[in-house]
Protein backbone atom coordinates (compact mmCIF):
# COMPACT_ATOMS: atom_id res chain seq x y z
CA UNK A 1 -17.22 -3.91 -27.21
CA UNK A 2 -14.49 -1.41 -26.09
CA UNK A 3 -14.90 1.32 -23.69
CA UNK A 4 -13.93 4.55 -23.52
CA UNK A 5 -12.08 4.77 -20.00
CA UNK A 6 -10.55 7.55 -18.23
CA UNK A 7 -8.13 6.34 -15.43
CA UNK A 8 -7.19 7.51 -12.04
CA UNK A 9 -4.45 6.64 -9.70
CA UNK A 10 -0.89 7.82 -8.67
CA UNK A 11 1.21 5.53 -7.42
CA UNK A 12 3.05 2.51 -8.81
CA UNK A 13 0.51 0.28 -7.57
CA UNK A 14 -1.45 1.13 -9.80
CA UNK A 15 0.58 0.91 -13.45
CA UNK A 16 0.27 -2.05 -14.16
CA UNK A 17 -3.53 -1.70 -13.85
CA UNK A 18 -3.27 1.45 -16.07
CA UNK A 19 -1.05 -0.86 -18.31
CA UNK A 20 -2.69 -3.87 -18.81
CA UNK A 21 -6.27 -1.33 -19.70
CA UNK A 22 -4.21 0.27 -22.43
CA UNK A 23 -3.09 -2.97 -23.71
CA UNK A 24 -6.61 -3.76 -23.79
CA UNK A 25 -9.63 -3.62 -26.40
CA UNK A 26 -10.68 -0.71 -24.60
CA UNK A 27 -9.39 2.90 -24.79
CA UNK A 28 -7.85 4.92 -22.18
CA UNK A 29 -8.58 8.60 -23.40
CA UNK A 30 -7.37 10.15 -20.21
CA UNK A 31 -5.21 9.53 -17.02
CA UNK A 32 -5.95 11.43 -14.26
CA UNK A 33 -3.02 11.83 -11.44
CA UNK A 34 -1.66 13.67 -8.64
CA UNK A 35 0.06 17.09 -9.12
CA UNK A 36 4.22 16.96 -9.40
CA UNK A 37 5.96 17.65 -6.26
CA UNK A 38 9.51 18.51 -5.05
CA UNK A 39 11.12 15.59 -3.09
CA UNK A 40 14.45 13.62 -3.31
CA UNK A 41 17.32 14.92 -1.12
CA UNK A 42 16.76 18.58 -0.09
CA UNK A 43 13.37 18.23 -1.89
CA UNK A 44 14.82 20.38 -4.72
CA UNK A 45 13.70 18.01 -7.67
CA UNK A 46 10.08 18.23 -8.96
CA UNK A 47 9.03 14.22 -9.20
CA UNK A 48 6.17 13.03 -11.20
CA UNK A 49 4.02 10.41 -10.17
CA UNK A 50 4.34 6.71 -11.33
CA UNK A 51 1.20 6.72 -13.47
CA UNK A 52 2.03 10.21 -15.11
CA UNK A 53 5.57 8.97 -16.04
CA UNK A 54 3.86 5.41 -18.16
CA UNK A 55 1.15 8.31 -19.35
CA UNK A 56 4.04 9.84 -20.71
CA UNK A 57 5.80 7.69 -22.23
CA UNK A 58 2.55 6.32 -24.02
CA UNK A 59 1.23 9.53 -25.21
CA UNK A 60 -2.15 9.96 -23.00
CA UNK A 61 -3.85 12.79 -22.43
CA UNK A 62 -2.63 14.13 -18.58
CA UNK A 63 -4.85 15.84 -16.25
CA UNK A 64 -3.29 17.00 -12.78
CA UNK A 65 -6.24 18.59 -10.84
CA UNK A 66 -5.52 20.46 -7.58
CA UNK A 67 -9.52 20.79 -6.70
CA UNK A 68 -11.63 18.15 -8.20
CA UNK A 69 -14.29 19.97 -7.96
CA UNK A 70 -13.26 23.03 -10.08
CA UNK A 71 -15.58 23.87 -12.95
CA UNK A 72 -12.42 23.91 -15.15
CA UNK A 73 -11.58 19.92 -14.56
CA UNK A 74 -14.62 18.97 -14.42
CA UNK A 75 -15.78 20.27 -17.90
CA UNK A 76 -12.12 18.84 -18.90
CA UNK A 77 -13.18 15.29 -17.44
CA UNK A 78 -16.68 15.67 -19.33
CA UNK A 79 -14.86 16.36 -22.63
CA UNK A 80 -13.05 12.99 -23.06
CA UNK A 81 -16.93 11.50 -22.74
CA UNK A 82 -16.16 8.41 -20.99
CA UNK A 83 -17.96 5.32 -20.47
CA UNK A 84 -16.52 4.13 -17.07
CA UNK A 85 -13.71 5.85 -14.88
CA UNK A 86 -11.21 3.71 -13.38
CA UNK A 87 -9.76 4.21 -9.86
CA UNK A 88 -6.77 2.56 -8.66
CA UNK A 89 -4.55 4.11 -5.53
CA UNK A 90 -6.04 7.63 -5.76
CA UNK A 91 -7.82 9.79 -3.54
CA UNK A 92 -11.05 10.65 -2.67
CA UNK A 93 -13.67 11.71 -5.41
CA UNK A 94 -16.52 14.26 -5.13
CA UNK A 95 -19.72 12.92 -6.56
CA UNK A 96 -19.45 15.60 -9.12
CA UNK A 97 -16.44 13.42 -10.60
CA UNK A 98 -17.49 9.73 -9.84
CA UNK A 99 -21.06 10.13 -11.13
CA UNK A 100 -20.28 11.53 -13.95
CA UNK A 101 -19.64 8.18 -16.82
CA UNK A 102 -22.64 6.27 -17.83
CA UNK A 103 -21.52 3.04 -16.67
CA UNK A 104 -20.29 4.97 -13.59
CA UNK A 105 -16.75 4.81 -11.46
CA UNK A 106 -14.82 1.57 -10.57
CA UNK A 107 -12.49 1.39 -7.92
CA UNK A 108 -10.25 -1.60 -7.25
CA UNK A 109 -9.12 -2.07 -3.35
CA UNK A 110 -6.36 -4.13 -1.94
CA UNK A 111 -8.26 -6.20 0.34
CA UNK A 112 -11.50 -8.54 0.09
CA UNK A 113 -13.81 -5.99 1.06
CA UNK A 114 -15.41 -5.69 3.25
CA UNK A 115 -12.44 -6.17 5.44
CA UNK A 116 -9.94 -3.80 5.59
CA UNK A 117 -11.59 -0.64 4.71
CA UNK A 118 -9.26 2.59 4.14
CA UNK A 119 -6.49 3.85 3.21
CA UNK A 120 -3.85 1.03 4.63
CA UNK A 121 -5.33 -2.46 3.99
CA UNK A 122 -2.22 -3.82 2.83
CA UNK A 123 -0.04 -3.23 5.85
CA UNK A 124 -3.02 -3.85 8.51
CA UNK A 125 -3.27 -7.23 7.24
CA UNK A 126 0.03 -8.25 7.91
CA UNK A 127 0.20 -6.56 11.16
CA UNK A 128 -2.78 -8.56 12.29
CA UNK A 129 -1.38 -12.03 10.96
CA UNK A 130 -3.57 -13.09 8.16
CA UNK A 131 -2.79 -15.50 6.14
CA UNK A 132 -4.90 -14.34 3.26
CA UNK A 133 -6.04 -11.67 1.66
CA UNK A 134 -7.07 -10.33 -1.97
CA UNK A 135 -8.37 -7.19 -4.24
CA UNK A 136 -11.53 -6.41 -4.31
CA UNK A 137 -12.98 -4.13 -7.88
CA UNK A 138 -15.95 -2.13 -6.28
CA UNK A 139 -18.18 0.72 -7.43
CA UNK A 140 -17.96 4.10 -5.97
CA UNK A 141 -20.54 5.73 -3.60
CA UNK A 142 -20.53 8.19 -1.00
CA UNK A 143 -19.11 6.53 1.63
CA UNK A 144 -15.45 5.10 1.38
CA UNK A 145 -14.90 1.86 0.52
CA UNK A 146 -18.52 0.87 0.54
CA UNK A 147 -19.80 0.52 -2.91
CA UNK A 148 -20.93 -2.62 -4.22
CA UNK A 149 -18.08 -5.38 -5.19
CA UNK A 150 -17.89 -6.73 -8.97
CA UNK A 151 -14.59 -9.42 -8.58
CA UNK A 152 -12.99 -10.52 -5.73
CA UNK A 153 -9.75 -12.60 -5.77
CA UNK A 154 -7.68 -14.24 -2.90
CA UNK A 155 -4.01 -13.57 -2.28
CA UNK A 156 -2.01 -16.06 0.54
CA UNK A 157 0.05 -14.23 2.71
CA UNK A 158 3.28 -15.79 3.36
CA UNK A 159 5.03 -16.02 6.65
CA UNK A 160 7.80 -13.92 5.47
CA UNK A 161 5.75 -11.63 3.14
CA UNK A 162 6.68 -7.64 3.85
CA UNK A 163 3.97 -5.37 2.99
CA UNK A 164 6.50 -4.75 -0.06
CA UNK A 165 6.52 -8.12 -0.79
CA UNK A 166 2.53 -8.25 -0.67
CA UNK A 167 1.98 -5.30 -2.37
CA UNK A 168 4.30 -6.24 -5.53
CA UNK A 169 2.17 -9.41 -5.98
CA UNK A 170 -1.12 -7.06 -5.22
CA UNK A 171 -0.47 -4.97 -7.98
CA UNK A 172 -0.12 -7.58 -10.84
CA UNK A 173 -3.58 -9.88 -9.77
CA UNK A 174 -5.54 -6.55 -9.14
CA UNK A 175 -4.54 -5.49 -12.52
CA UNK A 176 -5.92 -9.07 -14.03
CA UNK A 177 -9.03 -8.29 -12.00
CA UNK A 178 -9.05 -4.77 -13.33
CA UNK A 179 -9.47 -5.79 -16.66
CA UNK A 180 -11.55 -8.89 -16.31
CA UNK A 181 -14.52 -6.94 -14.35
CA UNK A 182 -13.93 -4.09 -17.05
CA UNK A 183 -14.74 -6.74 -19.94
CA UNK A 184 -17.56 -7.94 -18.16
CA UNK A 185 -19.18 -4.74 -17.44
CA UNK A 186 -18.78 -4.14 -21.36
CA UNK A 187 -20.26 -7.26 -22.11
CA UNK A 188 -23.11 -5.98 -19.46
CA UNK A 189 -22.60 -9.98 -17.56
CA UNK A 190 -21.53 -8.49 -14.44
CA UNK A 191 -23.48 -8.69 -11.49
CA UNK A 192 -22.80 -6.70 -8.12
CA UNK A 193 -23.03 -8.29 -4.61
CA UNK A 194 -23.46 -5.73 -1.83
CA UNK A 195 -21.14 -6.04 1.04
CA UNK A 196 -22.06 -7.20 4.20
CA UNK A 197 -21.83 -4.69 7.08
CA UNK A 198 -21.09 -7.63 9.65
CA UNK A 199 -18.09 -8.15 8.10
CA UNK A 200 -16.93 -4.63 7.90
CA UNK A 201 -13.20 -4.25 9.55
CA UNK A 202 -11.49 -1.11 9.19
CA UNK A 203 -6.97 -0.42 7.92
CA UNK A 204 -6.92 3.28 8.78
CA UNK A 205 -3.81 5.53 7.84
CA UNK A 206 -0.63 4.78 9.90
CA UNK A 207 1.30 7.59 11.04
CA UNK A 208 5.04 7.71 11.79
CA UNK A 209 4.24 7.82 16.17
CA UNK A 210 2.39 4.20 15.87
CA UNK A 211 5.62 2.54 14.34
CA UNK A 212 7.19 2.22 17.44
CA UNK A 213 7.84 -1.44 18.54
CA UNK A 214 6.62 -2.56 21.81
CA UNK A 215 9.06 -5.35 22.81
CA UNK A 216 6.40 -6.54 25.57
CA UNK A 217 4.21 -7.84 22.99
CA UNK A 218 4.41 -11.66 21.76
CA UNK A 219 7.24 -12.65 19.15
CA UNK A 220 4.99 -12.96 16.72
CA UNK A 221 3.13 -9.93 17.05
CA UNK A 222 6.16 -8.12 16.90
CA UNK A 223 7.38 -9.87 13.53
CA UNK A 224 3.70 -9.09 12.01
CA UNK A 225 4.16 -5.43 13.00
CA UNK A 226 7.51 -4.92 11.81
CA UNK A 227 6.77 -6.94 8.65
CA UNK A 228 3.39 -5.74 8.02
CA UNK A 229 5.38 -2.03 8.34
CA UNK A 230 8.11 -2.49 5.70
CA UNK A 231 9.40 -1.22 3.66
CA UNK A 232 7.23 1.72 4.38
CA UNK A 233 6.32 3.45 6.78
CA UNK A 234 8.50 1.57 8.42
CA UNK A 235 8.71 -0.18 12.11
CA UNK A 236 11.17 1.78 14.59
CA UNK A 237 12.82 1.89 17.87
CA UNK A 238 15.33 4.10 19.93
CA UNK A 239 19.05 2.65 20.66
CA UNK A 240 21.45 4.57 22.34
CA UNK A 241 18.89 7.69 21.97
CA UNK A 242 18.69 7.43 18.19
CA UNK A 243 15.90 6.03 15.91
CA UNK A 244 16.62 2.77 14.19
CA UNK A 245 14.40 1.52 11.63
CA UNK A 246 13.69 -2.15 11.39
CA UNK A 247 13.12 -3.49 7.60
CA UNK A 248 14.36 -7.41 8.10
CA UNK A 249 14.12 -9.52 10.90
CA UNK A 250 13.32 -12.95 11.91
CA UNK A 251 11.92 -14.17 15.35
CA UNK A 252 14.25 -16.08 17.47
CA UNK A 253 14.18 -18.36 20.49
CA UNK A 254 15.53 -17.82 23.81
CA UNK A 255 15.92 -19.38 27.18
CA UNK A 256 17.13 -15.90 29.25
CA UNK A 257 14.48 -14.53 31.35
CA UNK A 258 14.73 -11.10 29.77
CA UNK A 259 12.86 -7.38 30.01
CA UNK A 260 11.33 -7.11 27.16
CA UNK A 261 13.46 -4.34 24.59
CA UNK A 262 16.88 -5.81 26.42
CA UNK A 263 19.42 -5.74 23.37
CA UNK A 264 21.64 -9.18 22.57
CA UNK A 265 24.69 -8.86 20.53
CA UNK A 266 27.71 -10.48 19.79
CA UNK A 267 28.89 -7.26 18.32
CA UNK A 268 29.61 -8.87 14.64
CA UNK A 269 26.70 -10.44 13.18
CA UNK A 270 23.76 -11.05 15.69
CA UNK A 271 21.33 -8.22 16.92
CA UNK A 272 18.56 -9.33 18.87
CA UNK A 273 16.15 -7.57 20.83
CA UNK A 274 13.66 -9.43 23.63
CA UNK A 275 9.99 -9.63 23.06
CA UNK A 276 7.69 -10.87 25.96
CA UNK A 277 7.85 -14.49 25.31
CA UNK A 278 11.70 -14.84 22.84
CA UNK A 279 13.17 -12.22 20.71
CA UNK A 280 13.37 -10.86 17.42
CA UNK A 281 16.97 -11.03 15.57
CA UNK A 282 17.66 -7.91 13.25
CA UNK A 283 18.39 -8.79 9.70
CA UNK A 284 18.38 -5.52 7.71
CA UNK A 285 18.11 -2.20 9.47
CA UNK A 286 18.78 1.53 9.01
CA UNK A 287 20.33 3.98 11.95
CA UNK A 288 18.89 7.68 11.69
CA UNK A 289 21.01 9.57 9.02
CA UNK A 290 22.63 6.79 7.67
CA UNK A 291 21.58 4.11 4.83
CA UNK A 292 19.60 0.90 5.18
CA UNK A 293 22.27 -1.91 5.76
CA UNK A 294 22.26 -5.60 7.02
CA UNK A 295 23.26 -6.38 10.53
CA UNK A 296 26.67 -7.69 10.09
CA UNK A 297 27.20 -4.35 7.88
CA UNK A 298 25.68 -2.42 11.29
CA UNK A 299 27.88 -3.80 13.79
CA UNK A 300 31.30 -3.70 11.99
CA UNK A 301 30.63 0.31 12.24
CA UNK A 302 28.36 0.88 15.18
CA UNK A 303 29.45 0.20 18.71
CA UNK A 304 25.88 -0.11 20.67
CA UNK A 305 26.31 1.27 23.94
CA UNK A 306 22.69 0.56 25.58
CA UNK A 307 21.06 -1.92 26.94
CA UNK A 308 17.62 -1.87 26.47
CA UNK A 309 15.71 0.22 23.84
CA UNK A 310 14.45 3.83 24.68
């Protein structure tokens, strides 16, 4: 039996999700999405989110809420007469909203619940050197994150997976999972487990000041941060007074007893920066004001004057 479904998420994280329930036996009858906003260079151009522009192109009914609370969209949400609501990479919704289907709201979550709770999970699980993690399809409740699970599916982590990396892969299983716990809640053979508050760890937002790299930290800790950071928000330092952001890097061996944050380079092709116990050598990197480049790219225009970072 199909569904009627009305979907919810902005970014592209979550098309193929949206994608692979359209392509479905069930019907999408509305996609629900963030409001345009101006960005690109000077923020003069109004952008449209990921999931509007594959609403677009396929013809479904748009709603762009600014309160969702508002009488006006929710008697618009209650017109489409769904049987389950579909959340994937959106924000926060008022019971008002989630409560409202019969069958109730779904939610998937990068991470195997219920580790990783928040808005980050992705990046936090690199930065804290798993070697696994997964998506987790959940239904809402009050509290974030909390709601019991439906489908759970592991995802390795490589040792050179970037958050980027990780979240391409993400995007495709969760979108299998998406559909598969939407066909068994149709068929009504889906049972939920309740998550275990023992296990409860939390990926809160990151915010542009906790990017910085402390060198005095072990190799690999460093790699996992920078990694677990790229290509967004992004993992930084100061050289010569300006910020450098770090996208690529490897870690590196040394036998010099070195501060930590004391800068190697050859000037052509090696950049390497001590950590407390070896170094980390820059492979791709991007100088305040200027494009992302490699290294090699870097020091054939850049003359680094400093020493140490800061």
């Amino acid at each position: 039996m199909g569904l009627r479904i009305v979907f919810m998420g902005t970014p592209e994280f979550a098309v193929p999700s949206l994608e692979v329930l359209h392509r479905s036996q069930h019907q999408v009858v509305a996609v629900v999405t963030s409001a345009d906003k101006y960005g690109g260079r000077g923020r003069q151009r109004l952008l449209q989110s990921a999931v509007k522009r594959y609403a677009l192109q396929h013809e479904l009914p748009i709603l762009q809420p600014r309160n969702l609370k508002h009488p006006d969209f929710t008697e618009q949400l209650a017109s489409f007469h769904a049987d389950l609501q579909v959340v994937v990479a959106f924000r926060m919704l008022p019971e008002v909203v989630w409560n409202m289907p019969p069958l109730g709201t779904m939610n998937l979550h990068g991470s195997l619940l219920p580790r990783y709770r928040g808005a980050a999970p992705i990046n936090w699980a690199i930065i804290n050197g798993e070697s696994v993690t997964g998506v987790t399809t959940f239904m809402l409740k009050h509290e974030i994150d909390t709601g019991d699970m439906l489908m759970q599916r592991e995802i390795p982590i490589l040792p050179d997976d970037t958050a980027g990396t990780l979240h391409d892969r993400m995007k495709e299983i969760g979108a299998q999972v998406v559909v598969e716990s939407v066909d068994r809640i149709a068929c009504g053979d889906l049972t939920t487990i309740a998550q275990d508050p023992a296990l409860v760890s939390k990926a809160p937002k990151i915010h542009h000041e906790t990017c910085e790299i402390d060198f005095a930290q072990p190799t690999q800790r460093v790699y996992n941060f920078i990694r677990g950071l790229s290509p967004y928000p992004t993992a930084w330092t100061r050289i010569d007074g300006k910020q450098f952001n770090i996208y690529r890097c490897h870690p590196v061996t040394t036998e010099q007893q070195l501060e930590p944050g004391t800068i190697l380079t050859n000037t052509k092709d090696i950049l390497d920066l001590i950590t407390q116990d070896g170094a980390i050598r820059v492979d791709q990197l991007q100088l305040e004001g200027r494009k992302r480049m490699a290294t090699p790219d870097f020091l054939n225009g850049y003359q680094i004057t400093s020493k140490t970072v800061g």
